[in-house]
Protein backbone atom coordinates (compact mmCIF):
# COMPACT_ATOMS: atom_id res chain seq x y z
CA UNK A 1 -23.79 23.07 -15.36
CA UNK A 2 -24.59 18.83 -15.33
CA UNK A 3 -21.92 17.24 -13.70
CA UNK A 4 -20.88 13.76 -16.44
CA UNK A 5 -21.50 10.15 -14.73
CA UNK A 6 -18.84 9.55 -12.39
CA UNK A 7 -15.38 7.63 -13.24
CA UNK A 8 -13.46 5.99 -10.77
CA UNK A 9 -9.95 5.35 -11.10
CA UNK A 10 -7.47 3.21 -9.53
CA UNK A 11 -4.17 5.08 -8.50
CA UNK A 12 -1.85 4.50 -6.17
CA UNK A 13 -0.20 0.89 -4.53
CA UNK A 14 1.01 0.72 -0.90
CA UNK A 15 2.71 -1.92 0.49
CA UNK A 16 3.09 -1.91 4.58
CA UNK A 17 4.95 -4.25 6.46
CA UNK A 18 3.62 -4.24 10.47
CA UNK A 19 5.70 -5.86 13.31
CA UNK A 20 6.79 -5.68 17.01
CA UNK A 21 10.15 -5.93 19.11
CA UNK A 22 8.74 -8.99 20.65
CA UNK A 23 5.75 -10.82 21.66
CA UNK A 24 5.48 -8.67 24.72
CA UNK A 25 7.24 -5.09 23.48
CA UNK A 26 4.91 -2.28 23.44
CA UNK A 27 7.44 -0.90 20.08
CA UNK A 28 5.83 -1.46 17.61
CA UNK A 29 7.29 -0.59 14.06
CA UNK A 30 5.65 -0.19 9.99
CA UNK A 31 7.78 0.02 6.93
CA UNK A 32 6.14 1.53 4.02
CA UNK A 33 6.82 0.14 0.46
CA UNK A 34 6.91 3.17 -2.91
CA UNK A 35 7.76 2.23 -6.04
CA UNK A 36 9.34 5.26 -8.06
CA UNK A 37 9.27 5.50 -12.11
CA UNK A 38 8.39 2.78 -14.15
CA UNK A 39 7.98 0.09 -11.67
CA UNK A 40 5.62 -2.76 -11.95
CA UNK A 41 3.09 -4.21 -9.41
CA UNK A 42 5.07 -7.43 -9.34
CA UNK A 43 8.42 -5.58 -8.11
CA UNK A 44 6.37 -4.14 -4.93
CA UNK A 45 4.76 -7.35 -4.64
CA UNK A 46 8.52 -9.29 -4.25
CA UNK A 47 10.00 -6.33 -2.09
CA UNK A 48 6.89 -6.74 0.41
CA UNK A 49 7.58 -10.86 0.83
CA UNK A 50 10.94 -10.46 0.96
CA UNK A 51 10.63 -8.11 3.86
CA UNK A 52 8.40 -10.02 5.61
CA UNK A 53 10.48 -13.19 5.15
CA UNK A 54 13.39 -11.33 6.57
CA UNK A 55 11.68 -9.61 9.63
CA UNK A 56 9.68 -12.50 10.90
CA UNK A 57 12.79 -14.51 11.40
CA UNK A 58 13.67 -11.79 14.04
CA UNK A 59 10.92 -9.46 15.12
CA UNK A 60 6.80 -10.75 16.43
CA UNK A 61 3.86 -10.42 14.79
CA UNK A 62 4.94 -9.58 11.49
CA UNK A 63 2.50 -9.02 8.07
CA UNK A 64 2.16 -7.54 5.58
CA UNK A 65 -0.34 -5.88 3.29
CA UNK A 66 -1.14 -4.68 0.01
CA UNK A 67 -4.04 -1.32 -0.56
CA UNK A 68 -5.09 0.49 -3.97
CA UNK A 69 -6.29 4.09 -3.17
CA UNK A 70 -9.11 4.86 -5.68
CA UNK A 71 -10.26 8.25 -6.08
CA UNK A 72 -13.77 9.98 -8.26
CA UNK A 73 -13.62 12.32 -10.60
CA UNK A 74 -16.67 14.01 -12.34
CA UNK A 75 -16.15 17.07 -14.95
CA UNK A 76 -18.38 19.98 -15.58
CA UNK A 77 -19.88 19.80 -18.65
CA UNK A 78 -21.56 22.99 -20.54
CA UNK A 79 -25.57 23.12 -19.95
């Protein structure tokens, strides 16, 4: 059986915020942003700023980031 051409599809957005105590703390902590139901990009995209607005004014070394997990499928087709 021929596997079909290959389709990659983009699935799932994660939204981490990294930070430490302080500039010299060996605790380090990450928050991990899910949206649930019908949520938009934009809404995980406004959650992840505000966070980081809100932790940098207390905690060092604060960012944040934004991934896409991508995955490839290929069916079996009949030969």
């Amino acid at each position: 059986m021929p596997l079909d051409p290959p389709q990659t599809s983009t699935s799932d957005i994660t939204w981490v915020v990294n930070g430490r105590y302080s500039a010299n703390s060996a605790t380090s902590f990450q928050v991990h942003i899910t949206t649930e139901g019908p949520s938009d990009e934009d809404e995980g995209d406004a959650c992840l700023q505000a966070l980081v607005d809100l932790l940098t004014t207390r905690f060092a070394g604060v960012s944040g980031t934004k991934g896409y997990t991508s995955y490839t499928t290929r069916n079996m087709t009949l030969s």
